[in-house]
PDB file of N, CA and C in Angstrom:
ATOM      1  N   UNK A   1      33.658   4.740  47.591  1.00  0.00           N
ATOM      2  CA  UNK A   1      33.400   6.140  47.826  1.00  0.00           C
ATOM      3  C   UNK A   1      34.399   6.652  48.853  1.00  0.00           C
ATOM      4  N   UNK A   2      34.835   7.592  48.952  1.00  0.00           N
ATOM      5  CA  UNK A   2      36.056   8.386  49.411  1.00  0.00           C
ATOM      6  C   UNK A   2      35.305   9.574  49.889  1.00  0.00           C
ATOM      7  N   UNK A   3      35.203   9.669  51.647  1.00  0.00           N
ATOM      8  CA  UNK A   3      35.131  11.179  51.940  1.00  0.00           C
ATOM      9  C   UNK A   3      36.354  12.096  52.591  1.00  0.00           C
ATOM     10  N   UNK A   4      35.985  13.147  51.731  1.00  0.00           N
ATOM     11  CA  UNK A   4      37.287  13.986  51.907  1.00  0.00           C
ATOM     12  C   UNK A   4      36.801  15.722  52.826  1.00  0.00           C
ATOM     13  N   UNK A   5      37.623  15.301  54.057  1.00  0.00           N
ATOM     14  CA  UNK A   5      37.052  16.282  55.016  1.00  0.00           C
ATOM     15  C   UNK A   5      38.217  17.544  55.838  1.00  0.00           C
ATOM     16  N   UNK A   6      38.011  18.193  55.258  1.00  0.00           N
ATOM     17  CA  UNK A   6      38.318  19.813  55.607  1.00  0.00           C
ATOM     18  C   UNK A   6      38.332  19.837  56.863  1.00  0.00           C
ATOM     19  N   UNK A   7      39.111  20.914  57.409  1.00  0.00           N
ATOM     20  CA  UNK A   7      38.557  21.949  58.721  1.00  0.00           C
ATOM     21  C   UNK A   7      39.379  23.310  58.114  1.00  0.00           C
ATOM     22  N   UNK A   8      38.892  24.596  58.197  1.00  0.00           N
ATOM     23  CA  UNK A   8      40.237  25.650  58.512  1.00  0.00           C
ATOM     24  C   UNK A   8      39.899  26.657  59.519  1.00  0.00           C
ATOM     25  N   UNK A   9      41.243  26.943  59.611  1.00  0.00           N
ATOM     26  CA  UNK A   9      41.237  27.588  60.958  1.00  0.00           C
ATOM     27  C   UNK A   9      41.580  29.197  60.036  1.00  0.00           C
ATOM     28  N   UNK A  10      41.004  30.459  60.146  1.00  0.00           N
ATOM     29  CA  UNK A  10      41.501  31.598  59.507  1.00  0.00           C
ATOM     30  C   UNK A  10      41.663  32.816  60.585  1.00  0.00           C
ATOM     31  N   UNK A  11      42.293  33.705  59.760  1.00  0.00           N
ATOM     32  CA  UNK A  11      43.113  34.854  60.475  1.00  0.00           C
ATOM     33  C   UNK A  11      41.840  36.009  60.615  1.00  0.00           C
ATOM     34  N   UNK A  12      42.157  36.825  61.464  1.00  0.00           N
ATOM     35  CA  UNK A  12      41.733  37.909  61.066  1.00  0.00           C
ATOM     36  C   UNK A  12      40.377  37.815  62.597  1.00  0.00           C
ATOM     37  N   UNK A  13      39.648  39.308  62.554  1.00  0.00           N
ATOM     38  CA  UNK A  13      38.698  39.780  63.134  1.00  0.00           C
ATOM     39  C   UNK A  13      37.155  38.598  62.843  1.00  0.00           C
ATOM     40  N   UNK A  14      36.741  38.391  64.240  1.00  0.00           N
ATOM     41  CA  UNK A  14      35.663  37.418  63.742  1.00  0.00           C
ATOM     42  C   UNK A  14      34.520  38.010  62.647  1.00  0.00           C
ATOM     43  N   UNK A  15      34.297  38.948  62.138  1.00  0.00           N
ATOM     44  CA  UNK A  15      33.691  39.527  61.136  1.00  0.00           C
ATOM     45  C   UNK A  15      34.785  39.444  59.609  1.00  0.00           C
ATOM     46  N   UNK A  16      35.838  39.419  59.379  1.00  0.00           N
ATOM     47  CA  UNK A  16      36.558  39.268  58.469  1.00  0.00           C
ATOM     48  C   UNK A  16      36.796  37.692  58.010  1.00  0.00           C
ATOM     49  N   UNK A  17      36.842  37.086  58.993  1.00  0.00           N
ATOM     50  CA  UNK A  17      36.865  35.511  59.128  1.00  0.00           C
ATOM     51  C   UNK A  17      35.384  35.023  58.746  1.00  0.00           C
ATOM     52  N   UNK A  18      34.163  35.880  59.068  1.00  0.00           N
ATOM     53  CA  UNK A  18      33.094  35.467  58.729  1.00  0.00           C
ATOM     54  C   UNK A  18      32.451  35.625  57.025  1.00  0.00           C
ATOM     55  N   UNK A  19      33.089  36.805  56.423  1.00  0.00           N
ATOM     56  CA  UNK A  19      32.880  37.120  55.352  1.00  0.00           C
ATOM     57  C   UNK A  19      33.562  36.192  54.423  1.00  0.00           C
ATOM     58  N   UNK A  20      34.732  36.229  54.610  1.00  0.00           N
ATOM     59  CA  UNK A  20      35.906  35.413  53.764  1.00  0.00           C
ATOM     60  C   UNK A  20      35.266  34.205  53.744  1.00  0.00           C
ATOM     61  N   UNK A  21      34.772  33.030  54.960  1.00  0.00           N
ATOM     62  CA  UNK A  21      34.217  31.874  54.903  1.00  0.00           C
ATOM     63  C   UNK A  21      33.057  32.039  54.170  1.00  0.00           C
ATOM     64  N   UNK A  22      32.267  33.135  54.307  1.00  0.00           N
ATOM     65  CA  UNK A  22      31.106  32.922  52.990  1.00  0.00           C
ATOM     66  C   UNK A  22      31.149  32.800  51.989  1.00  0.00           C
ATOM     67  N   UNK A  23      32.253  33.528  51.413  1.00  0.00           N
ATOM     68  CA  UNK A  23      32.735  33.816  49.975  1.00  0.00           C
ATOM     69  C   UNK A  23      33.091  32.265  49.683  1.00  0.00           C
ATOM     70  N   UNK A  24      33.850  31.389  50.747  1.00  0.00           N
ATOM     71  CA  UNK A  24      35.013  30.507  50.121  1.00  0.00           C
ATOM     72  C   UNK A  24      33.514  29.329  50.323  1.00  0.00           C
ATOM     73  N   UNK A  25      32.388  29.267  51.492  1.00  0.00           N
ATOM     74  CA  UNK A  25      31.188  28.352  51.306  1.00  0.00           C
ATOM     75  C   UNK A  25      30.631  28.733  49.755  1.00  0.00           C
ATOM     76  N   UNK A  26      30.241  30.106  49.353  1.00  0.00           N
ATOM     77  CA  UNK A  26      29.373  29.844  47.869  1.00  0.00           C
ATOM     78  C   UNK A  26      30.197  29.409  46.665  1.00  0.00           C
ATOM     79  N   UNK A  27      31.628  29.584  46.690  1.00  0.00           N
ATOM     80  CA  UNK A  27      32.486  29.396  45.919  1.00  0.00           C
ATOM     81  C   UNK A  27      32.351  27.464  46.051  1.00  0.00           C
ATOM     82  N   UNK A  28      32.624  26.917  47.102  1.00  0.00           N
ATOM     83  CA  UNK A  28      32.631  25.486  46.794  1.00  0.00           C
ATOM     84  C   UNK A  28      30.971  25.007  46.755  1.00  0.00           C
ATOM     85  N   UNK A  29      30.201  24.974  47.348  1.00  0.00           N
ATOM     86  CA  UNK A  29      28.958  24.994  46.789  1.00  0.00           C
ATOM     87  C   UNK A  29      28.907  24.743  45.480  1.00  0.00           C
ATOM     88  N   UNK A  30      29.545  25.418  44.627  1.00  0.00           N
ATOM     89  CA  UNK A  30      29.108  25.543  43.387  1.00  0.00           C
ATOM     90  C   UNK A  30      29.717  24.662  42.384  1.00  0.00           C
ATOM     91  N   UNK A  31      30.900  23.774  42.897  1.00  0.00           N
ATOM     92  CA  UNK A  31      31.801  22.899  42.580  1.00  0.00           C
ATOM     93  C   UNK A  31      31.031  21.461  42.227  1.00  0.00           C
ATOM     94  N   UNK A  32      30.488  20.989  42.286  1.00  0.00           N
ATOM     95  CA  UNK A  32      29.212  19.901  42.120  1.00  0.00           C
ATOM     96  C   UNK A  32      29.049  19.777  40.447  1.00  0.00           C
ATOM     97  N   UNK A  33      28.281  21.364  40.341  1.00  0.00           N
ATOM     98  CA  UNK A  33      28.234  21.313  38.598  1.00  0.00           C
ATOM     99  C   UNK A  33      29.568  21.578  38.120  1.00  0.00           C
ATOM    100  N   UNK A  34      30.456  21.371  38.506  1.00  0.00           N
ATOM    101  CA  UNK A  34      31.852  22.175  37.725  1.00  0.00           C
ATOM    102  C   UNK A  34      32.952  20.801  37.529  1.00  0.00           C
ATOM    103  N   UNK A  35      33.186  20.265  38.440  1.00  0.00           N
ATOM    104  CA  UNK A  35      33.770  19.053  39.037  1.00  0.00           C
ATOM    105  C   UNK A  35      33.436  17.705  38.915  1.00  0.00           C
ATOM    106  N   UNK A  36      33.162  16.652  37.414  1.00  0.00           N
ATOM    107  CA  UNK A  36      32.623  15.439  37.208  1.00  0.00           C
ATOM    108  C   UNK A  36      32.762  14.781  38.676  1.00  0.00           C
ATOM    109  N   UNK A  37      34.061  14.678  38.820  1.00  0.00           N
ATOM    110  CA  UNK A  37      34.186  13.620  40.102  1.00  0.00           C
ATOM    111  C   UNK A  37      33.626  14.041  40.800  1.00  0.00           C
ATOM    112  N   UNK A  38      33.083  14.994  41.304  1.00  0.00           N
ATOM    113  CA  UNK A  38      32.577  15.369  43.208  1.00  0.00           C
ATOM    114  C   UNK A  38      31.472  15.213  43.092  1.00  0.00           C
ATOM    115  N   UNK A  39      30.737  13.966  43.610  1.00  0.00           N
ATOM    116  CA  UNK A  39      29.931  13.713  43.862  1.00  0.00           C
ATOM    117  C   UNK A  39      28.845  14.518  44.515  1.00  0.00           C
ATOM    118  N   UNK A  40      29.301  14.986  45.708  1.00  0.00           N
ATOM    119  CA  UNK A  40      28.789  16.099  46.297  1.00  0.00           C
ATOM    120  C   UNK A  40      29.439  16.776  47.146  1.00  0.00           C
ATOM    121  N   UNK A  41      29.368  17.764  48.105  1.00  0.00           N
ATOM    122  CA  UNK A  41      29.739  18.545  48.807  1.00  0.00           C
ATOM    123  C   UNK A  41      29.025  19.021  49.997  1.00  0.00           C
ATOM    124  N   UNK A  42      29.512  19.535  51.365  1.00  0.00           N
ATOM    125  CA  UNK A  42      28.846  20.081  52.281  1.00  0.00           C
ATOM    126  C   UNK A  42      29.780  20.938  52.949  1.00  0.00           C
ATOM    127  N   UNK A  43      29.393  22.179  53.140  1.00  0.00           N
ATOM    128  CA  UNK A  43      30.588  23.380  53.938  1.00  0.00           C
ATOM    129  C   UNK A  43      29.669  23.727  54.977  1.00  0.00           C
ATOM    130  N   UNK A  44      29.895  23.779  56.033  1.00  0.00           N
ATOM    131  CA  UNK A  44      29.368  24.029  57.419  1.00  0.00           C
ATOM    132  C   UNK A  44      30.542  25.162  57.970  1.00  0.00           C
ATOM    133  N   UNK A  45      29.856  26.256  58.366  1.00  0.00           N
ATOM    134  CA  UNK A  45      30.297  27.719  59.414  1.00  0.00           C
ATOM    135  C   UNK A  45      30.597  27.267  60.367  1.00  0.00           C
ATOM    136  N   UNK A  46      31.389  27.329  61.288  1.00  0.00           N
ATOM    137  CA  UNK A  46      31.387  27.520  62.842  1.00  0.00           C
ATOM    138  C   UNK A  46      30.194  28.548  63.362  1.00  0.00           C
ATOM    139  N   UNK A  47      29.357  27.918  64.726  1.00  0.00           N
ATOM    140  CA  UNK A  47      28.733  28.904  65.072  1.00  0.00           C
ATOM    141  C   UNK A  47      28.701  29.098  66.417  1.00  0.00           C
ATOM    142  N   UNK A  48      29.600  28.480  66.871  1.00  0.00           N
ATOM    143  CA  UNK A  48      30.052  28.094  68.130  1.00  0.00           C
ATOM    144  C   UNK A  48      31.177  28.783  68.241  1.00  0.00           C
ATOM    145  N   UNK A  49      30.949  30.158  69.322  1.00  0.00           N
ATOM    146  CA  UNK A  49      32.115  31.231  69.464  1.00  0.00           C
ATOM    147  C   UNK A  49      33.457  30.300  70.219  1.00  0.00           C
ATOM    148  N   UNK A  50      32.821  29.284  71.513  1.00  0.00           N
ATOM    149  CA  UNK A  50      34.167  29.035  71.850  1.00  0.00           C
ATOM    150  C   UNK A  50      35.020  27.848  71.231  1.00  0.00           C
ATOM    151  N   UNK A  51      34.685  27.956  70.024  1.00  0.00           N
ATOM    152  CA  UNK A  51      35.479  26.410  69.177  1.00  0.00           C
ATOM    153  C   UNK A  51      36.306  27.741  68.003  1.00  0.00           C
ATOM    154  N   UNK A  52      37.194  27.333  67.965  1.00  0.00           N
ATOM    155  CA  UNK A  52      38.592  28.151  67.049  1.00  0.00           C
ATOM    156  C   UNK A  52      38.264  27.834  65.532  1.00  0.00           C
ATOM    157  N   UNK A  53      37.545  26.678  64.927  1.00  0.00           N
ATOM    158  CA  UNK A  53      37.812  26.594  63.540  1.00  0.00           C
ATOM    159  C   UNK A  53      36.920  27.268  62.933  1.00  0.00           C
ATOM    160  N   UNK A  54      36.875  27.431  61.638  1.00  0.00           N
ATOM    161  CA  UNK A  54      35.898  28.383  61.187  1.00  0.00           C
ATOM    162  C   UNK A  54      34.886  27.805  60.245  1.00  0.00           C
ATOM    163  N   UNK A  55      36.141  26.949  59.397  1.00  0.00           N
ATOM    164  CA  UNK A  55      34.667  25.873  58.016  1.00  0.00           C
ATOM    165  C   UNK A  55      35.304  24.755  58.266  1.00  0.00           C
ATOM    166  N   UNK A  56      34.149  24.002  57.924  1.00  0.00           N
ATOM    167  CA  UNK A  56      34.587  22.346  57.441  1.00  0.00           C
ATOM    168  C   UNK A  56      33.960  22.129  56.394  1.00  0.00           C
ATOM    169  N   UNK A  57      34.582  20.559  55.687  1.00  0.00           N
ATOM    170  CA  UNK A  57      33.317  21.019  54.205  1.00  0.00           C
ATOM    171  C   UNK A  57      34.032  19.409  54.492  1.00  0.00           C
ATOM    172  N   UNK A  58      32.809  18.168  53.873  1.00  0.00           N
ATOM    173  CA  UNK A  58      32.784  17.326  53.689  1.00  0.00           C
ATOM    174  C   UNK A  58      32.738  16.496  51.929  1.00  0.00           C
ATOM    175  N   UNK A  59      33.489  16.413  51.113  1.00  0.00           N
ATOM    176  CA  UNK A  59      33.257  16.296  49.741  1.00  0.00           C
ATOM    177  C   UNK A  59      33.429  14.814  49.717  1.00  0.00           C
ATOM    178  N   UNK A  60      32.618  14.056  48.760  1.00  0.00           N
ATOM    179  CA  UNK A  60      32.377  13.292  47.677  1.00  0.00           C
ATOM    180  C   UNK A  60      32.670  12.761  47.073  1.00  0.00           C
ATOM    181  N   UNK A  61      33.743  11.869  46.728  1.00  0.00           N
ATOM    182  CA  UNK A  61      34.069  11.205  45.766  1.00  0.00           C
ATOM    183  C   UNK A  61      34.472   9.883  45.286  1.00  0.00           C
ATOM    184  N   UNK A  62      34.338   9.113  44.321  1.00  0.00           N
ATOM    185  CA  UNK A  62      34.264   7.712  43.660  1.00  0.00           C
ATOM    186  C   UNK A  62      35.403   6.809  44.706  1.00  0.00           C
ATOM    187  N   UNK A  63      36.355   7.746  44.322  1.00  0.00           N
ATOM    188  CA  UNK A  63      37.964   6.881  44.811  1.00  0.00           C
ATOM    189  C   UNK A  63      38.836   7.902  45.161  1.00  0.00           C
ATOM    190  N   UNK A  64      40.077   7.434  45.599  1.00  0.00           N
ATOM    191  CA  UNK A  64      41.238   7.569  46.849  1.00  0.00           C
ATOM    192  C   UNK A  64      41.741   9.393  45.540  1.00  0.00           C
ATOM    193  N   UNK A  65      42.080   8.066  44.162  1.00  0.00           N
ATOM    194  CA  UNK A  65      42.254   8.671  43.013  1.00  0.00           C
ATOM    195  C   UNK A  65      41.770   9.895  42.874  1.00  0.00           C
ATOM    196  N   UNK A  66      40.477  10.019  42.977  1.00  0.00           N
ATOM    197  CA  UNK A  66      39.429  11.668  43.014  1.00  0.00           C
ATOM    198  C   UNK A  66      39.773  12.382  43.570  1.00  0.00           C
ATOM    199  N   UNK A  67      40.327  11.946  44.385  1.00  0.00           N
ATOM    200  CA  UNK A  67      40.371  13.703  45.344  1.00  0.00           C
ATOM    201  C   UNK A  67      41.733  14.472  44.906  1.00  0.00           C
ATOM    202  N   UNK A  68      42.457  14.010  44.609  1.00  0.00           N
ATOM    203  CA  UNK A  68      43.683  14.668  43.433  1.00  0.00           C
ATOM    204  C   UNK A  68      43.124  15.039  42.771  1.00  0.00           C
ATOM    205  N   UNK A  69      41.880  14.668  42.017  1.00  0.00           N
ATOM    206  CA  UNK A  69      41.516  15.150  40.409  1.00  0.00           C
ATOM    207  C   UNK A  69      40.505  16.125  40.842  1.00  0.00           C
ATOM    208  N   UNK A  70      40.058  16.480  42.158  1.00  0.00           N
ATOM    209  CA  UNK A  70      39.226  17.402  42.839  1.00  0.00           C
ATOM    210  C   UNK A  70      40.300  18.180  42.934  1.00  0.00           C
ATOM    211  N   UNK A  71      41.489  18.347  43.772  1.00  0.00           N
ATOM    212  CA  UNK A  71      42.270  19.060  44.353  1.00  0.00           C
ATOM    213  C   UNK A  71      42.901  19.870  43.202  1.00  0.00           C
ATOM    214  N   UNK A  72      43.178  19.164  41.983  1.00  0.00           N
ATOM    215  CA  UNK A  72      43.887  20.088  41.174  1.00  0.00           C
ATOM    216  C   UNK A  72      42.943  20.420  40.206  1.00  0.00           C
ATOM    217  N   UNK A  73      41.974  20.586  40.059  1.00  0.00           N
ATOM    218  CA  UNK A  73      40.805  21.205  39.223  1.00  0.00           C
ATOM    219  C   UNK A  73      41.061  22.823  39.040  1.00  0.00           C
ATOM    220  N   UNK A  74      40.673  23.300  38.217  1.00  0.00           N
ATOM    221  CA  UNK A  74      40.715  24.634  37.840  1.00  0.00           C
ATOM    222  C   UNK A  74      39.742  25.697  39.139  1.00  0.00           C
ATOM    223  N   UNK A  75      38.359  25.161  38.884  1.00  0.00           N
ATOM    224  CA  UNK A  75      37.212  25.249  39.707  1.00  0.00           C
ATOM    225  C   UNK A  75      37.820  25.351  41.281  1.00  0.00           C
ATOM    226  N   UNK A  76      38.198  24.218  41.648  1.00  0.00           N
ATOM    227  CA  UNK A  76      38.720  24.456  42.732  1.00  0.00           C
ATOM    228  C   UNK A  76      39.948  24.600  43.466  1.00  0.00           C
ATOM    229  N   UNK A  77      40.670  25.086  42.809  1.00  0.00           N
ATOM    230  CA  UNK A  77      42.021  26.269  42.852  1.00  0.00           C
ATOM    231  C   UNK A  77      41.517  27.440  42.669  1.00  0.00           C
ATOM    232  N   UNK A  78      40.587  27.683  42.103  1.00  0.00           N
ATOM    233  CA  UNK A  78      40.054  29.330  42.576  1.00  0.00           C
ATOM    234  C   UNK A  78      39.050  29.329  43.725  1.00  0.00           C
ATOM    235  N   UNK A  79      38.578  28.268  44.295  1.00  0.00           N
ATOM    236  CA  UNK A  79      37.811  28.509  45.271  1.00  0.00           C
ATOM    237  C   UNK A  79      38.840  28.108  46.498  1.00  0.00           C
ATOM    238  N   UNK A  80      39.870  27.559  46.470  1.00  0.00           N
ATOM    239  CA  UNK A  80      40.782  27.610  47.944  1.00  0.00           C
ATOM    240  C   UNK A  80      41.403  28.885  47.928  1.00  0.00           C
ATOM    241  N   UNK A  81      41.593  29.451  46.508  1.00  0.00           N
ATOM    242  CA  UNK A  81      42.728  31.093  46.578  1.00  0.00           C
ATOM    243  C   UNK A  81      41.708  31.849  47.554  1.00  0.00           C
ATOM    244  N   UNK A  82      40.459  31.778  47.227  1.00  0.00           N
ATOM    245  CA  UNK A  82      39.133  33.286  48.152  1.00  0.00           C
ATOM    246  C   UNK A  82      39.906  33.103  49.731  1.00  0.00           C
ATOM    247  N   UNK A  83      40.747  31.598  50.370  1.00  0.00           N
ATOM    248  CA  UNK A  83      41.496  31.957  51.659  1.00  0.00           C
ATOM    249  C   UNK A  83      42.316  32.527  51.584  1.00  0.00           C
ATOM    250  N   UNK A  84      43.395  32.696  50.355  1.00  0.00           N
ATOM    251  CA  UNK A  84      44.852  33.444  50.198  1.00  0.00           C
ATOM    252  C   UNK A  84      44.785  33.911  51.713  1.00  0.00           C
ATOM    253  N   UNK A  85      45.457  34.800  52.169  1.00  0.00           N
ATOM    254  CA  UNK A  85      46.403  35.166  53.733  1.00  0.00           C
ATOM    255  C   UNK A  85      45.461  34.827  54.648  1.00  0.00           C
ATOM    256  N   UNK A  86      43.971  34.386  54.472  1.00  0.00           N
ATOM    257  CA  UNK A  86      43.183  34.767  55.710  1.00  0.00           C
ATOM    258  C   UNK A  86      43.499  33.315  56.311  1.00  0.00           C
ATOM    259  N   UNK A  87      44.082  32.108  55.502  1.00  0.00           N
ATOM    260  CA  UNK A  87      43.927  30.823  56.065  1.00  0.00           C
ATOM    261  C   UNK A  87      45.709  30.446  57.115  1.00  0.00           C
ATOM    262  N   UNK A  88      44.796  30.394  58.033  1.00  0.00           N
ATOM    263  CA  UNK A  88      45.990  30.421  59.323  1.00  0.00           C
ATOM    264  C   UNK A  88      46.238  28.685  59.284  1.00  0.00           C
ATOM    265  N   UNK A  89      45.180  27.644  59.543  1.00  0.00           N
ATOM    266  CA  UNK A  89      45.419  26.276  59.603  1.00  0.00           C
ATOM    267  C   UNK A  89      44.524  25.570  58.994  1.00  0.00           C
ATOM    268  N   UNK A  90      44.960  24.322  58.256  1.00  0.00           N
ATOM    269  CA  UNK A  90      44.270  23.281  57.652  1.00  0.00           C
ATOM    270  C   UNK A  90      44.890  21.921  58.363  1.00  0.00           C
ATOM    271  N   UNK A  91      43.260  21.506  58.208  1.00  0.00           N
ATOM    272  CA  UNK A  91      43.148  19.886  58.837  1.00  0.00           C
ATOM    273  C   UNK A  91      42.281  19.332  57.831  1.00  0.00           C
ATOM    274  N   UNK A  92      42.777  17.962  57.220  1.00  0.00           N
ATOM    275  CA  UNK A  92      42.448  16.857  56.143  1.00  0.00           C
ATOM    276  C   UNK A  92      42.129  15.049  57.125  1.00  0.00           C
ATOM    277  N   UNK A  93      41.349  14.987  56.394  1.00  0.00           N
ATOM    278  CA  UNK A  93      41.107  13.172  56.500  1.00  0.00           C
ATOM    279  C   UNK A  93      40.449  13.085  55.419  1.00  0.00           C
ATOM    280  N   UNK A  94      41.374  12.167  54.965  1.00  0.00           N
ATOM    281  CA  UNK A  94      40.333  11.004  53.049  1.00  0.00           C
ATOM    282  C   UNK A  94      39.955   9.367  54.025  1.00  0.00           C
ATOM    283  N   UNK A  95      38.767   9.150  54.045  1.00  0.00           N
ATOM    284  CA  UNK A  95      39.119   8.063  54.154  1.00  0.00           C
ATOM    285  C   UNK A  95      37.892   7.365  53.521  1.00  0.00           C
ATOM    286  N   UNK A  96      37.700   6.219  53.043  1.00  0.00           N
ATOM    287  CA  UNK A  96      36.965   5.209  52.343  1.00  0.00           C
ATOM    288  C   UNK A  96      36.012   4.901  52.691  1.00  0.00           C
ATOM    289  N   UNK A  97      34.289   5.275  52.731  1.00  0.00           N
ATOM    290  CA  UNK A  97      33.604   4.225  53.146  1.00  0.00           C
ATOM    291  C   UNK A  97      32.241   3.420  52.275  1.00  0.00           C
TER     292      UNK A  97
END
Protein backbone atom coordinates (compact mmCIF):
# COMPACT_ATOMS: atom_id res chain seq x y z
CA UNK A 1 0.00 0.00 0.00
CA UNK A 2 1.38 3.41 -1.06
CA UNK A 3 0.31 6.69 0.72
CA UNK A 4 0.31 9.56 -1.34
CA UNK A 5 0.26 12.94 0.54
CA UNK A 6 -0.49 16.46 -0.67
CA UNK A 7 -0.11 19.86 0.95
CA UNK A 8 -1.01 23.22 -1.15
CA UNK A 9 -0.27 26.34 -0.45
CA UNK A 10 -2.90 28.89 -2.65
CA UNK A 11 -3.09 32.49 -3.74
CA UNK A 12 -5.47 34.84 -3.17
CA UNK A 13 -7.75 36.52 -0.17
CA UNK A 14 -8.38 34.04 2.77
CA UNK A 15 -12.08 33.82 1.59
CA UNK A 16 -11.05 33.08 -2.12
CA UNK A 17 -8.51 30.48 -0.93
CA UNK A 18 -11.36 29.13 1.17
CA UNK A 19 -13.89 28.66 -1.57
CA UNK A 20 -11.49 27.36 -4.25
CA UNK A 21 -10.28 24.60 -1.49
CA UNK A 22 -13.92 23.54 -1.18
CA UNK A 23 -14.56 23.18 -4.64
CA UNK A 24 -11.07 21.27 -5.18
CA UNK A 25 -12.12 19.02 -1.37
CA UNK A 26 -15.73 17.91 -3.11
CA UNK A 27 -14.12 17.46 -6.41
CA UNK A 28 -11.51 14.81 -4.92
CA UNK A 29 -13.87 13.33 -2.47
CA UNK A 30 -15.56 12.06 -5.20
CA UNK A 31 -12.55 10.31 -6.87
CA UNK A 32 -12.98 6.90 -4.85
CA UNK A 33 -15.99 5.93 -7.16
CA UNK A 34 -14.25 7.24 -10.30
CA UNK A 35 -10.61 5.97 -9.80
CA UNK A 36 -10.27 1.78 -9.55
CA UNK A 37 -6.89 2.27 -7.97
CA UNK A 38 -7.63 4.80 -5.09
CA UNK A 39 -8.34 3.03 -2.53
CA UNK A 40 -9.38 5.87 -0.59
CA UNK A 41 -8.93 9.41 0.06
CA UNK A 42 -8.87 12.18 2.82
CA UNK A 43 -8.69 16.20 2.14
CA UNK A 44 -8.39 18.16 5.32
CA UNK A 45 -8.85 22.43 5.31
CA UNK A 46 -6.46 24.36 7.19
CA UNK A 47 -8.13 25.84 10.18
CA UNK A 48 -5.40 27.15 11.79
CA UNK A 49 -5.04 30.97 10.71
CA UNK A 50 -1.33 31.04 11.69
CA UNK A 51 -0.14 27.94 9.52
CA UNK A 52 0.21 29.15 5.57
CA UNK A 53 -1.05 25.86 3.85
CA UNK A 54 -4.42 25.52 2.91
CA UNK A 55 -5.33 21.51 1.96
CA UNK A 56 -3.73 18.35 2.43
CA UNK A 57 -5.34 15.24 1.17
CA UNK A 58 -3.94 11.84 2.02
CA UNK A 59 -4.78 9.12 -0.94
CA UNK A 60 -4.68 5.38 -1.18
CA UNK A 61 -3.18 3.21 -3.15
CA UNK A 62 -2.07 -0.63 -3.99
CA UNK A 63 1.54 0.38 -5.29
CA UNK A 64 4.40 2.95 -6.03
CA UNK A 65 2.85 2.16 -9.76
CA UNK A 66 -0.80 3.74 -8.69
CA UNK A 67 -0.21 6.86 -8.06
CA UNK A 68 0.80 7.62 -11.79
CA UNK A 69 -2.34 5.81 -12.76
CA UNK A 70 -4.14 8.20 -10.06
CA UNK A 71 -2.19 11.21 -11.27
CA UNK A 72 -2.99 10.88 -14.88
CA UNK A 73 -6.66 9.86 -14.63
CA UNK A 74 -9.19 11.88 -16.42
CA UNK A 75 -11.21 12.31 -12.97
CA UNK A 76 -8.38 13.68 -11.51
CA UNK A 77 -6.95 16.17 -13.95
CA UNK A 78 -10.14 17.91 -13.64
CA UNK A 79 -10.11 17.98 -10.04
CA UNK A 80 -6.32 19.51 -9.74
CA UNK A 81 -7.42 22.18 -12.82
CA UNK A 82 -10.50 23.70 -9.91
CA UNK A 83 -6.54 25.13 -8.51
CA UNK A 84 -5.59 26.56 -12.06
CA UNK A 85 -3.86 30.23 -10.86
CA UNK A 86 -5.08 29.98 -7.27
CA UNK A 87 -2.25 27.21 -6.53
CA UNK A 88 0.87 29.17 -5.35
CA UNK A 89 2.84 25.81 -3.78
CA UNK A 90 2.79 22.06 -3.77
CA UNK A 91 4.35 19.61 -1.38
CA UNK A 92 4.31 15.57 -2.19
CA UNK A 93 5.51 12.40 -0.19
CA UNK A 94 4.61 8.65 -1.72
CA UNK A 95 5.83 6.49 0.57
CA UNK A 96 5.04 2.63 1.29
CA UNK A 97 3.52 1.26 4.24
Amino acid sequence: MVKHIVAFKLKGSAEERREVALKFKEALEALPGQIDVLESIEVGLNENPCESWDVVLTAVVPTMADVEKYAKHPAHVAAAALLGEHKEERACVDYEC
